[in-house]
PDB file of N, CA and C in Angstrom:
ATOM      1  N   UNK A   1      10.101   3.755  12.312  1.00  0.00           N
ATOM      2  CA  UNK A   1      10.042   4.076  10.902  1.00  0.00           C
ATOM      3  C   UNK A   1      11.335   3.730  10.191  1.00  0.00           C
ATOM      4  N   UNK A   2      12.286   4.052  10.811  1.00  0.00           N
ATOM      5  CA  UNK A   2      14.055   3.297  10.154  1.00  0.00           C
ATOM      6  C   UNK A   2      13.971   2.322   9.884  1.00  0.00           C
ATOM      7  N   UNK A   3      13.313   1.092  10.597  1.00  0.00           N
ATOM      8  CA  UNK A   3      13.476  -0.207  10.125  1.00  0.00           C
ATOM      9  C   UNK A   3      12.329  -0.346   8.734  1.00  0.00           C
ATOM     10  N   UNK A   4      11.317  -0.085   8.574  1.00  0.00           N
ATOM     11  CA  UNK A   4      10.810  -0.106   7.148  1.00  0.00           C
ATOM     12  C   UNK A   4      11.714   0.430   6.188  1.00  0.00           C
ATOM     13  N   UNK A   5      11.879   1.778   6.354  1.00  0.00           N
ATOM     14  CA  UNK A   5      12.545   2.169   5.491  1.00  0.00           C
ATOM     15  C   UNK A   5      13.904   1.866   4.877  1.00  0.00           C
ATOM     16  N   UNK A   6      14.620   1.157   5.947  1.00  0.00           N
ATOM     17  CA  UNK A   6      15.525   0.322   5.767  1.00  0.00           C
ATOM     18  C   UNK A   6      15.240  -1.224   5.295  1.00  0.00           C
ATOM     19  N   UNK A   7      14.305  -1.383   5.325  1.00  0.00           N
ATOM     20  CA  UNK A   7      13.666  -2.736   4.608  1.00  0.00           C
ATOM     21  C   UNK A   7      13.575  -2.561   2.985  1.00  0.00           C
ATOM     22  N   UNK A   8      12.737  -1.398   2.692  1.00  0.00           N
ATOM     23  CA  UNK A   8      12.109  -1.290   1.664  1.00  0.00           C
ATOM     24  C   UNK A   8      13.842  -1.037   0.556  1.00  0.00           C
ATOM     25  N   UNK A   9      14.913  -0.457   1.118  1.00  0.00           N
ATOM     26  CA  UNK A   9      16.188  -0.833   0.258  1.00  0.00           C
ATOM     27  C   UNK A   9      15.884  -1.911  -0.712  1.00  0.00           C
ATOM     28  N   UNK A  10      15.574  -2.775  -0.012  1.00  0.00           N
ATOM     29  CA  UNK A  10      15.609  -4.107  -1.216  1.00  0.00           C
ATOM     30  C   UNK A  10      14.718  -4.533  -1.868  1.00  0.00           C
ATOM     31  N   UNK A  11      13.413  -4.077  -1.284  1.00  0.00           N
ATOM     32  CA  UNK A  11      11.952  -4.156  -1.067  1.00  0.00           C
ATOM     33  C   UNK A  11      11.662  -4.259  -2.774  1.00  0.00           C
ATOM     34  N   UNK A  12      11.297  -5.115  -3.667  1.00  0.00           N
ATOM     35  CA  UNK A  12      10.159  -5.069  -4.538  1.00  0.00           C
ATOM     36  C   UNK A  12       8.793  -4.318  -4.909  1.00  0.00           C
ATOM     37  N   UNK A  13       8.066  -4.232  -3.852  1.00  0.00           N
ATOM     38  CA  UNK A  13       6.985  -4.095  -3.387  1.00  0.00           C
ATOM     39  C   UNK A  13       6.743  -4.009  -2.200  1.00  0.00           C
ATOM     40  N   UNK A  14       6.038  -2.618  -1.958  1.00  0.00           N
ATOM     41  CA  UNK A  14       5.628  -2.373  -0.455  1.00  0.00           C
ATOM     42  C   UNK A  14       4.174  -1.883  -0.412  1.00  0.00           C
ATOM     43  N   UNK A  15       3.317  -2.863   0.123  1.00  0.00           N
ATOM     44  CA  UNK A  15       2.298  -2.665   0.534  1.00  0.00           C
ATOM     45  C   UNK A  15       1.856  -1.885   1.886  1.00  0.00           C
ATOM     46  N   UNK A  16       0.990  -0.733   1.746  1.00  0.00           N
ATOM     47  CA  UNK A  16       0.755  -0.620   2.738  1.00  0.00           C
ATOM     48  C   UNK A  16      -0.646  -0.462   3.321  1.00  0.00           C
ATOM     49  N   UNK A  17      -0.549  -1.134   4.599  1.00  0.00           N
ATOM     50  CA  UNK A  17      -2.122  -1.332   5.097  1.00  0.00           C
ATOM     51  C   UNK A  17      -2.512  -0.191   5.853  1.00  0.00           C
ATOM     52  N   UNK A  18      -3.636   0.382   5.923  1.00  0.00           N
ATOM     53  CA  UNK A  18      -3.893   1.528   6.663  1.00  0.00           C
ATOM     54  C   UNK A  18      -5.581   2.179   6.982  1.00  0.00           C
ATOM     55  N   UNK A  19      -6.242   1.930   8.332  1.00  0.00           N
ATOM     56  CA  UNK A  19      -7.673   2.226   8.238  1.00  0.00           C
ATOM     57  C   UNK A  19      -7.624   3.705   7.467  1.00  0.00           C
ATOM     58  N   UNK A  20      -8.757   4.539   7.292  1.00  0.00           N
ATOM     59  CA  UNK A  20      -9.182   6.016   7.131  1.00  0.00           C
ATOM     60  C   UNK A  20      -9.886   6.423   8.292  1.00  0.00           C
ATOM     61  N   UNK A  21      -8.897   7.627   8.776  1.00  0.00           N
ATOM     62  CA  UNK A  21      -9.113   8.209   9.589  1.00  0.00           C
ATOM     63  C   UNK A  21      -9.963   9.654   8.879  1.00  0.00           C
ATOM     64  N   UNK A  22     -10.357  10.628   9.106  1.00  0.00           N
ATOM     65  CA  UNK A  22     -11.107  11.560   8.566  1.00  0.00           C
ATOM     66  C   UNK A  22     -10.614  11.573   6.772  1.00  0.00           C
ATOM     67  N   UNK A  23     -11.100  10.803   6.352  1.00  0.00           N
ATOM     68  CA  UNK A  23     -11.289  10.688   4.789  1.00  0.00           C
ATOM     69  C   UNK A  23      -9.561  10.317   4.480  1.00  0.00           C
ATOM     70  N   UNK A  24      -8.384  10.502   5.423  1.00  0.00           N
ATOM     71  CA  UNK A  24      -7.464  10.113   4.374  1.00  0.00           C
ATOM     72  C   UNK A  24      -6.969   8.744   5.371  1.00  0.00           C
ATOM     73  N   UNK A  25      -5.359   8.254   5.124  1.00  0.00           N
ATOM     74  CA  UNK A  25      -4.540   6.993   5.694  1.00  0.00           C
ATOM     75  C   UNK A  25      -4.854   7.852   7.089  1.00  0.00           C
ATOM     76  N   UNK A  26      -4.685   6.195   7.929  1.00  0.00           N
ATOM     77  CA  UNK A  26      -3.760   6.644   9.294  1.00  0.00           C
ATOM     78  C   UNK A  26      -2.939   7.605   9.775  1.00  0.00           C
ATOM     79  N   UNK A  27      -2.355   8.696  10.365  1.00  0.00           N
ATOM     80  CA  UNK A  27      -1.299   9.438  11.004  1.00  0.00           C
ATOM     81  C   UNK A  27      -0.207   8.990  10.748  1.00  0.00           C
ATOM     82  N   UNK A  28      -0.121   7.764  11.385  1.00  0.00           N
ATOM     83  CA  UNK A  28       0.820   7.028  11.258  1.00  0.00           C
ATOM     84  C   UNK A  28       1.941   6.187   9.975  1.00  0.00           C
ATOM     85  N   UNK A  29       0.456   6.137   8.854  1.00  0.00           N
ATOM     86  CA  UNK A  29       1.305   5.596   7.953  1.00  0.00           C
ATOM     87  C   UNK A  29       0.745   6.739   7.147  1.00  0.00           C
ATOM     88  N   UNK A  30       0.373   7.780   7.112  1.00  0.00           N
ATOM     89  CA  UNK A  30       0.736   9.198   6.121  1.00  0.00           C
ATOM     90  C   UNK A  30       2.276   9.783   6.304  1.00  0.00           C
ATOM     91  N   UNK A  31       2.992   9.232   7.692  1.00  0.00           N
ATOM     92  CA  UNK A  31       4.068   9.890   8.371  1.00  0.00           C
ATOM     93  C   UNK A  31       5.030   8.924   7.501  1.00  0.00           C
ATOM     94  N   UNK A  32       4.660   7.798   7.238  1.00  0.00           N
ATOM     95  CA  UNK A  32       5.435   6.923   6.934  1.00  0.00           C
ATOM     96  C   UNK A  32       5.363   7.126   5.560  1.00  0.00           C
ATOM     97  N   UNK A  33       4.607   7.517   4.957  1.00  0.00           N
ATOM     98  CA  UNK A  33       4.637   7.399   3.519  1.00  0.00           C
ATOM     99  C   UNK A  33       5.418   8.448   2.865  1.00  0.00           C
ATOM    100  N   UNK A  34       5.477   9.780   4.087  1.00  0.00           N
ATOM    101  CA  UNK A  34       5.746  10.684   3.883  1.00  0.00           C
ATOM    102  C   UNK A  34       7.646  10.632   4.006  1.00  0.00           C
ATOM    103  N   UNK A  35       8.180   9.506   4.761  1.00  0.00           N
ATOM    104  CA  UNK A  35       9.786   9.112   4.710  1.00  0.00           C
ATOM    105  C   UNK A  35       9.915   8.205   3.664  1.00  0.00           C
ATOM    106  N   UNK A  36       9.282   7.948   3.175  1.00  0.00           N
ATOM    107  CA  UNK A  36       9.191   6.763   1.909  1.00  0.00           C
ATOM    108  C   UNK A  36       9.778   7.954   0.688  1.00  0.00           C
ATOM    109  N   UNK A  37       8.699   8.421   0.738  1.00  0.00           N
ATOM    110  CA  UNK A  37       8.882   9.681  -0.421  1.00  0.00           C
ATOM    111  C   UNK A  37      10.561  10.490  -0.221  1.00  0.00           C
ATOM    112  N   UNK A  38      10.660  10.794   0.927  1.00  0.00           N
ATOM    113  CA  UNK A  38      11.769  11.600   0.982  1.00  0.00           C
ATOM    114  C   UNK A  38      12.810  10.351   0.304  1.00  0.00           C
ATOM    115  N   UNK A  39      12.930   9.484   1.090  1.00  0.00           N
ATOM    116  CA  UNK A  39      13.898   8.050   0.701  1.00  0.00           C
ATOM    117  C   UNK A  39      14.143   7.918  -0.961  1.00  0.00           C
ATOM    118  N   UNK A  40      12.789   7.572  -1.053  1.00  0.00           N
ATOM    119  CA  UNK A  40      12.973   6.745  -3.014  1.00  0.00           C
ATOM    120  C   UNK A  40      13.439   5.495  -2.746  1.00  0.00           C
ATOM    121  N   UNK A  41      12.918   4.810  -2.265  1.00  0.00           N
ATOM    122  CA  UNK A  41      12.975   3.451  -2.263  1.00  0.00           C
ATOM    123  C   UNK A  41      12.674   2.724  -4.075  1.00  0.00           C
ATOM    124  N   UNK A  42      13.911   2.265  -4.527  1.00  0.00           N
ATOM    125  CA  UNK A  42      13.662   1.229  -5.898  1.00  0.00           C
ATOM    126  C   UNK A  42      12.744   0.439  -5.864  1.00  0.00           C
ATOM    127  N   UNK A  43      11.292   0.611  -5.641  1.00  0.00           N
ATOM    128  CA  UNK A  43      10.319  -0.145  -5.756  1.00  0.00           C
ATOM    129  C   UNK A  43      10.063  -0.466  -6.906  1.00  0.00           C
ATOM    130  N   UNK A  44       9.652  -1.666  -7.024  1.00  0.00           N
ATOM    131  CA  UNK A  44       8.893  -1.751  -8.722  1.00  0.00           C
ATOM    132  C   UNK A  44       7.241  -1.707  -8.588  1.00  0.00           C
ATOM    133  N   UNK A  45       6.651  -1.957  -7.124  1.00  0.00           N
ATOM    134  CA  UNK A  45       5.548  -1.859  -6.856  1.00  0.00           C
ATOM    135  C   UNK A  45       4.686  -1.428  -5.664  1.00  0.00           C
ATOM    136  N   UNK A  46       3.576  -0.273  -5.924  1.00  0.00           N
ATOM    137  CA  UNK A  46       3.559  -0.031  -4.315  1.00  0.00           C
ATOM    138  C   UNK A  46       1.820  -0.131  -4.377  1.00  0.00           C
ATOM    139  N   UNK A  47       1.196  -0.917  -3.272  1.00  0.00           N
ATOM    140  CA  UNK A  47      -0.282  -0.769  -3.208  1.00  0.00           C
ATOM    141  C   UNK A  47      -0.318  -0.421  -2.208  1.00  0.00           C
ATOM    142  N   UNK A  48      -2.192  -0.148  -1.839  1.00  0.00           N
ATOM    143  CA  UNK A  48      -2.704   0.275  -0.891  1.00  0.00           C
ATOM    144  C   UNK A  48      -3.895  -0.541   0.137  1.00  0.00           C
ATOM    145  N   UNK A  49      -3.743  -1.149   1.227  1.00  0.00           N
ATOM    146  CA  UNK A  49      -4.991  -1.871   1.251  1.00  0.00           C
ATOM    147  C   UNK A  49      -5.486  -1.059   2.543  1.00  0.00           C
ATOM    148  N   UNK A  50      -6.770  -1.160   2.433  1.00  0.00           N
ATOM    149  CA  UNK A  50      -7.356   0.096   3.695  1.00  0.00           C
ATOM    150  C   UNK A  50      -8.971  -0.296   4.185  1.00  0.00           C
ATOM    151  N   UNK A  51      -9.158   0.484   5.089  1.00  0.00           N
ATOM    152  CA  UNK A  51     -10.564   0.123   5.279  1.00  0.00           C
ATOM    153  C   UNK A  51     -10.884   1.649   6.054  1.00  0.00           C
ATOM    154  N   UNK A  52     -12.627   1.568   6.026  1.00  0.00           N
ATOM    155  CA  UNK A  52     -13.260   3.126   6.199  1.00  0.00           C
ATOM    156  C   UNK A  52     -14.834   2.654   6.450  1.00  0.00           C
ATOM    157  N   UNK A  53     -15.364   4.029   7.016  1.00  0.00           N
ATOM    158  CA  UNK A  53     -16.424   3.682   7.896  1.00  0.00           C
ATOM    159  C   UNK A  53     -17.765   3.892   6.725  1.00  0.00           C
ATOM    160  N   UNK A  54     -17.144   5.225   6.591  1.00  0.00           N
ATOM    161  CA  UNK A  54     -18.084   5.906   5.254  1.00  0.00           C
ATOM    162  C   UNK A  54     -17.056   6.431   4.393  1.00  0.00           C
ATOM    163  N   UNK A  55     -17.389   8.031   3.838  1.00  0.00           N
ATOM    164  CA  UNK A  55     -16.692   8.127   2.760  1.00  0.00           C
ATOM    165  C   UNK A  55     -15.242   8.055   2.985  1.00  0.00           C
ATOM    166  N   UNK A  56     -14.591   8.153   2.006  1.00  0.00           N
ATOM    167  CA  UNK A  56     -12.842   8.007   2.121  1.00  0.00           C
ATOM    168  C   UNK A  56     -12.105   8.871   0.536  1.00  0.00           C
ATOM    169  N   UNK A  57     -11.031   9.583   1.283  1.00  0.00           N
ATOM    170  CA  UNK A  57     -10.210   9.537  -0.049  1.00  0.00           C
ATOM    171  C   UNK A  57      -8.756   8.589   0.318  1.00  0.00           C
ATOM    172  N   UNK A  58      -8.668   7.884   0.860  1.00  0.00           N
ATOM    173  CA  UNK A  58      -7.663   7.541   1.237  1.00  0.00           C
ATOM    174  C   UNK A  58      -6.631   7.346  -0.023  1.00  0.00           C
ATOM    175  N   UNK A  59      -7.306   6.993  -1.073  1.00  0.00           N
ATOM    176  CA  UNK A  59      -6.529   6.419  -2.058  1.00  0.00           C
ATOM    177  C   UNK A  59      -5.505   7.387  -2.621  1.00  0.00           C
ATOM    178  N   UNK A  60      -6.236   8.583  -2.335  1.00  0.00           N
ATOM    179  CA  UNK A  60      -6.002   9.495  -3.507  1.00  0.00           C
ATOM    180  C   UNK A  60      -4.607  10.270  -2.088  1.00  0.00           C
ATOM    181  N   UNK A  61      -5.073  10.665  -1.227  1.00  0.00           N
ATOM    182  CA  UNK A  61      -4.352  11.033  -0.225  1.00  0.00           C
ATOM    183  C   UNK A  61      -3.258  10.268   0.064  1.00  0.00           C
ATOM    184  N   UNK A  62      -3.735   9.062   0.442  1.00  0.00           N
ATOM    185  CA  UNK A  62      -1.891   8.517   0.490  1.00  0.00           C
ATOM    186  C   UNK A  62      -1.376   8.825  -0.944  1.00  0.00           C
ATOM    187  N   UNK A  63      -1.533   8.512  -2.437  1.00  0.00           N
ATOM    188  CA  UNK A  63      -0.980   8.643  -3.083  1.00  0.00           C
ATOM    189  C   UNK A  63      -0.054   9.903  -3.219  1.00  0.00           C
ATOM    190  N   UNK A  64      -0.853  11.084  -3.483  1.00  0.00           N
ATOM    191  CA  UNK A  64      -0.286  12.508  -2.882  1.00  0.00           C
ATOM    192  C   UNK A  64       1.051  12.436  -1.861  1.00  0.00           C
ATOM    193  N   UNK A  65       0.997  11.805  -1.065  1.00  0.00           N
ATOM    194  CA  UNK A  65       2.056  11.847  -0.256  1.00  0.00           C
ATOM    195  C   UNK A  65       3.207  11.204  -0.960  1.00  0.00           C
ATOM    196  N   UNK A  66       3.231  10.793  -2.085  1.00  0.00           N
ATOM    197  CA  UNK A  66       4.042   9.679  -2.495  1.00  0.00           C
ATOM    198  C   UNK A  66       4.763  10.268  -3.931  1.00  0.00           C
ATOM    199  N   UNK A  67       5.215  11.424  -4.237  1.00  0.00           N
ATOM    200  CA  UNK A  67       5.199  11.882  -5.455  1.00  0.00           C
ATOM    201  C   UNK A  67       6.108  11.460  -6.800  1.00  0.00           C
ATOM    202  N   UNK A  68       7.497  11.437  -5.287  1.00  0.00           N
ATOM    203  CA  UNK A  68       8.746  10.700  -5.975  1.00  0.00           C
ATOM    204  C   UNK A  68       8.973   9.095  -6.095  1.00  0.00           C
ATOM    205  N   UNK A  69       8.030   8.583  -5.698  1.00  0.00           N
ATOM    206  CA  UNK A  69       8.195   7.342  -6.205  1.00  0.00           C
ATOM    207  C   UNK A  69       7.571   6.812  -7.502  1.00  0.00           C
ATOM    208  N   UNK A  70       8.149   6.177  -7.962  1.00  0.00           N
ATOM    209  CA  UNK A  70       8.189   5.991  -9.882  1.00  0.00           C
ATOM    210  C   UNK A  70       7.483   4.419  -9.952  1.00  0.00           C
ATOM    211  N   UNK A  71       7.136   3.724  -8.781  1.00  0.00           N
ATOM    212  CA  UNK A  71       6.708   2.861  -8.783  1.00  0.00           C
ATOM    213  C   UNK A  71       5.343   2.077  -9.331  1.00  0.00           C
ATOM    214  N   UNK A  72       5.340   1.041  -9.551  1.00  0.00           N
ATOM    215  CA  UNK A  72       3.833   1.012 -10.542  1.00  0.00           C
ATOM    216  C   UNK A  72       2.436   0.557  -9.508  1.00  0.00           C
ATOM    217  N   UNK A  73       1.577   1.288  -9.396  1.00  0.00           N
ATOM    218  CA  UNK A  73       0.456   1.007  -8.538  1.00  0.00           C
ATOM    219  C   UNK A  73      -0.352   0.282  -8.890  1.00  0.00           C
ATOM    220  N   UNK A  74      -0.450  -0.974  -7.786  1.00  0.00           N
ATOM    221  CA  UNK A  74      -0.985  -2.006  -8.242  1.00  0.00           C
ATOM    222  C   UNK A  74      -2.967  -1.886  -8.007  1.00  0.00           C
ATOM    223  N   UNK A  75      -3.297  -2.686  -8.282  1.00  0.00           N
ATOM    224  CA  UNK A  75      -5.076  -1.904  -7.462  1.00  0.00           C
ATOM    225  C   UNK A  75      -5.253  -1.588  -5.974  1.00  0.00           C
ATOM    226  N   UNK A  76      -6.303  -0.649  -5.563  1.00  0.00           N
ATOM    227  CA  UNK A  76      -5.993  -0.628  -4.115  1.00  0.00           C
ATOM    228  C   UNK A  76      -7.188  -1.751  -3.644  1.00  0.00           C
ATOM    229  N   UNK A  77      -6.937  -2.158  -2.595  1.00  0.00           N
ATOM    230  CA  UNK A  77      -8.268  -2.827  -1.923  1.00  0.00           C
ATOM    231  C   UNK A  77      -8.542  -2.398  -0.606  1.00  0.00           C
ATOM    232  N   UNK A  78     -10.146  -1.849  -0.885  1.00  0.00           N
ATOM    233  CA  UNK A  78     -10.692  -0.901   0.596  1.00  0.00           C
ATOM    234  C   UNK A  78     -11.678  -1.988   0.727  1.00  0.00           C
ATOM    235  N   UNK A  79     -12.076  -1.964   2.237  1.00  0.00           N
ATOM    236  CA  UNK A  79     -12.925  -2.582   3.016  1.00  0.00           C
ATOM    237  C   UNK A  79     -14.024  -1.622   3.751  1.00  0.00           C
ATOM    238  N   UNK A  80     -15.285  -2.147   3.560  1.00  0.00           N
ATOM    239  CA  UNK A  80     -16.015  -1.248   4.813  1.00  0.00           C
ATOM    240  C   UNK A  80     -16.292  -1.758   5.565  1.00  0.00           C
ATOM    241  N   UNK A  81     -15.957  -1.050   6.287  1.00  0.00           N
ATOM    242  CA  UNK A  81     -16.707  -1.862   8.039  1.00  0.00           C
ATOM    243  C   UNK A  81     -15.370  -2.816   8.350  1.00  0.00           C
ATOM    244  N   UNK A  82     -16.014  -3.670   9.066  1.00  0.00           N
ATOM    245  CA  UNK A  82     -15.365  -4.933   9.556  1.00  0.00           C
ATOM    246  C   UNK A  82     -15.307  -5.790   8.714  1.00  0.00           C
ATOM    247  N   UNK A  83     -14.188  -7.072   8.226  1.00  0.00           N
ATOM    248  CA  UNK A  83     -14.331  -7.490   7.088  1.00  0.00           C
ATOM    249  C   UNK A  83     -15.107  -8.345   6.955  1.00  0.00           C
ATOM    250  N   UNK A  84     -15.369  -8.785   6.289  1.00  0.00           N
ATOM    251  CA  UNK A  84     -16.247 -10.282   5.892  1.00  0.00           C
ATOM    252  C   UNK A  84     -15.605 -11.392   5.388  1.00  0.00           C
ATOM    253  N   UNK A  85     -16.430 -12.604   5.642  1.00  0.00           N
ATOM    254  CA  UNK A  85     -15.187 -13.960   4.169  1.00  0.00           C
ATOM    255  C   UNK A  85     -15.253 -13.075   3.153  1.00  0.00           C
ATOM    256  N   UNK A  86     -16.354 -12.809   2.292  1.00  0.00           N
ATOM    257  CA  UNK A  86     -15.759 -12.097   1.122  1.00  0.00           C
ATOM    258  C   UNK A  86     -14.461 -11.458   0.966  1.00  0.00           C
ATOM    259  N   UNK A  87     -14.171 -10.423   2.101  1.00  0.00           N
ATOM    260  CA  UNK A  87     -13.275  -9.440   1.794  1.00  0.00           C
ATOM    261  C   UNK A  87     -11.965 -10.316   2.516  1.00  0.00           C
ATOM    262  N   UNK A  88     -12.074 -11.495   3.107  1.00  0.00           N
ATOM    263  CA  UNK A  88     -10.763 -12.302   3.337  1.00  0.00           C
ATOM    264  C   UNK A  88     -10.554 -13.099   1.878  1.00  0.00           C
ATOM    265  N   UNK A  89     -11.823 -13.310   1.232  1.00  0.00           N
ATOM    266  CA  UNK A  89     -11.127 -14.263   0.070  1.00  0.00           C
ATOM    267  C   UNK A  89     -10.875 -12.884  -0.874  1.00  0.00           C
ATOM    268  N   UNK A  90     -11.211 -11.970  -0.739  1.00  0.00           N
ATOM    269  CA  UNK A  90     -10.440 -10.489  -1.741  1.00  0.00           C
ATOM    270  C   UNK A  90      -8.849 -10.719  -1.642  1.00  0.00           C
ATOM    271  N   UNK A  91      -8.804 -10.538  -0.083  1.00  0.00           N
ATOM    272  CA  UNK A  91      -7.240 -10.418   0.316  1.00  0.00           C
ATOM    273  C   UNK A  91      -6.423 -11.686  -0.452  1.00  0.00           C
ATOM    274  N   UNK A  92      -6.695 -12.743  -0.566  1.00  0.00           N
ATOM    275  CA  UNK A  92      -6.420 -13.767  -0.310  1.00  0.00           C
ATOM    276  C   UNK A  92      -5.975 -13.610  -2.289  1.00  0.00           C
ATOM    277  N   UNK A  93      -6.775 -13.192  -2.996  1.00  0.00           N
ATOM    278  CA  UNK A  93      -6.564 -13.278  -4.921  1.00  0.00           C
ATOM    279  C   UNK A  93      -5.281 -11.690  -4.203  1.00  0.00           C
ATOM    280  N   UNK A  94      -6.122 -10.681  -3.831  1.00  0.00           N
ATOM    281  CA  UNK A  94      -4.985 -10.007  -3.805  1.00  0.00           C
ATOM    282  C   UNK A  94      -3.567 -10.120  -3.321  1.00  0.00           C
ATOM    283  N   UNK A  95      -2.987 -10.935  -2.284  1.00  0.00           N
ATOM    284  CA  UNK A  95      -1.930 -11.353  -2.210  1.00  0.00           C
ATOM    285  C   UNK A  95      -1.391 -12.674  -3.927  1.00  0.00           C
ATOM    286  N   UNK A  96      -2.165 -12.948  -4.004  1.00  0.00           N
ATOM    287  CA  UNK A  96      -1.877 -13.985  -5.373  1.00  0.00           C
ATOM    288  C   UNK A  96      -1.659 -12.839  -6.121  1.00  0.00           C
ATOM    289  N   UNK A  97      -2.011 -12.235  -6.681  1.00  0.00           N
ATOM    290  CA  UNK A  97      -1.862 -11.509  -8.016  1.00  0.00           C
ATOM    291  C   UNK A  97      -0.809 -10.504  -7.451  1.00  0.00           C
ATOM    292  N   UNK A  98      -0.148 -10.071  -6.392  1.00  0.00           N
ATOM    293  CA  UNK A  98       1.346  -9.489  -5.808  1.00  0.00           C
ATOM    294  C   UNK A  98       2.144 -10.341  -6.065  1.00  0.00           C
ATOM    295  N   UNK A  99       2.030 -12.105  -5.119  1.00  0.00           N
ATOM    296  CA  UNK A  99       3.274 -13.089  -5.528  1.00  0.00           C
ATOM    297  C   UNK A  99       3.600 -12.993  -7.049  1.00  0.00           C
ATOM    298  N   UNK A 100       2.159 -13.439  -8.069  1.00  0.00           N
ATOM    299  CA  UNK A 100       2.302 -13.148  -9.162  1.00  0.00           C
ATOM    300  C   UNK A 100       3.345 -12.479 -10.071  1.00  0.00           C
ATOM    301  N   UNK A 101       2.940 -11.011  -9.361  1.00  0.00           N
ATOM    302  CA  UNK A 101       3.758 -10.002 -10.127  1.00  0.00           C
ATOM    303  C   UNK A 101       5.125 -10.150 -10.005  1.00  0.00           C
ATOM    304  N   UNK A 102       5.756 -10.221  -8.568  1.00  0.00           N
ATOM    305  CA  UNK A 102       6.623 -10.482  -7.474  1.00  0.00           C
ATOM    306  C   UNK A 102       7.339 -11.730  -8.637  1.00  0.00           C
ATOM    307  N   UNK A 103       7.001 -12.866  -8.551  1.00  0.00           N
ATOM    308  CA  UNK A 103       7.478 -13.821  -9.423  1.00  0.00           C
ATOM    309  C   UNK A 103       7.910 -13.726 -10.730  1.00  0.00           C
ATOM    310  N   UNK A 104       7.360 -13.135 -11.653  1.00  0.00           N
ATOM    311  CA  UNK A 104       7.542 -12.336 -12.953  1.00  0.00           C
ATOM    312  C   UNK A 104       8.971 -11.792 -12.787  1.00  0.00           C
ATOM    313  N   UNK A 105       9.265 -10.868 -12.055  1.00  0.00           N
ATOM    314  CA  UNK A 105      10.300 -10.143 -11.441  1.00  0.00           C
ATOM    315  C   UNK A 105      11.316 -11.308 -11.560  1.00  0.00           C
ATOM    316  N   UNK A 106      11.263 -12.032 -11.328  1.00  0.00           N
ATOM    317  CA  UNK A 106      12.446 -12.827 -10.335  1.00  0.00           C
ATOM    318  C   UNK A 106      12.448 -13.987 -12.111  1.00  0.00           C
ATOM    319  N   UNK A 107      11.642 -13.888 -12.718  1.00  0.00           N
ATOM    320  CA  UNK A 107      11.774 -14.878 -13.799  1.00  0.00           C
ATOM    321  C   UNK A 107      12.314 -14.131 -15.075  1.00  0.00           C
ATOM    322  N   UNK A 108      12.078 -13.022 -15.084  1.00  0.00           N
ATOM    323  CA  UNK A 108      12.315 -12.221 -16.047  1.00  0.00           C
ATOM    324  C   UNK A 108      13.751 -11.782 -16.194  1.00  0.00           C
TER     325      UNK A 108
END
């Protein structure tokens, strides 16, 4: 967990990927989201991309974990099931419209 969090110092944007485990994130990255928060990482942007079997709050749950960050939330993108091309060409606009933003940043 040090080395993310030591990443995200410089970090723009931190995405994070995470299945749903009983309706919320992973263990793992609720734990993580949960040193994020303590941290305050200068993000300018933080999303969520996830996937779930049936229902989910994941969105809403990781967010919760996240209180002190001031960062702007970009859309989340959930998957069901296993993915499909569809949901690879999702990923695929959704990484574009991050560089996007990401670029703006750096032009502005």
């Amino acid at each position: 967990m040090g080395k993310v969090v030591e990443d995200t110092v410089d970090a723009a944007c931190l995405i994070m990927a995470a299945p749903t485990v009983l309706t919320g994130p992973h263990p793992a990255a609720g734990a993580m989201a949960l040193m994020l928060n303590a941290f305050k990482p200068p993000l300018k942007y933080i999303a969520l991309i996830g996937s779930f079997g049936w229902g989910s709050q994941i969105e809403k749950r990781f967010y919760d974990l996240l209180p002190q960050l001031k960062a702007e939330r970009l859309a989340t993108l959930l998957v069901k099931g296993l993915p499909t091309e569809e949901d690879y060409k999702l990923l695929d606009d959704y990484a574009q419209m991050v560089k996007e933003k990401l670029t703006s940043i750096s032009e502005g």
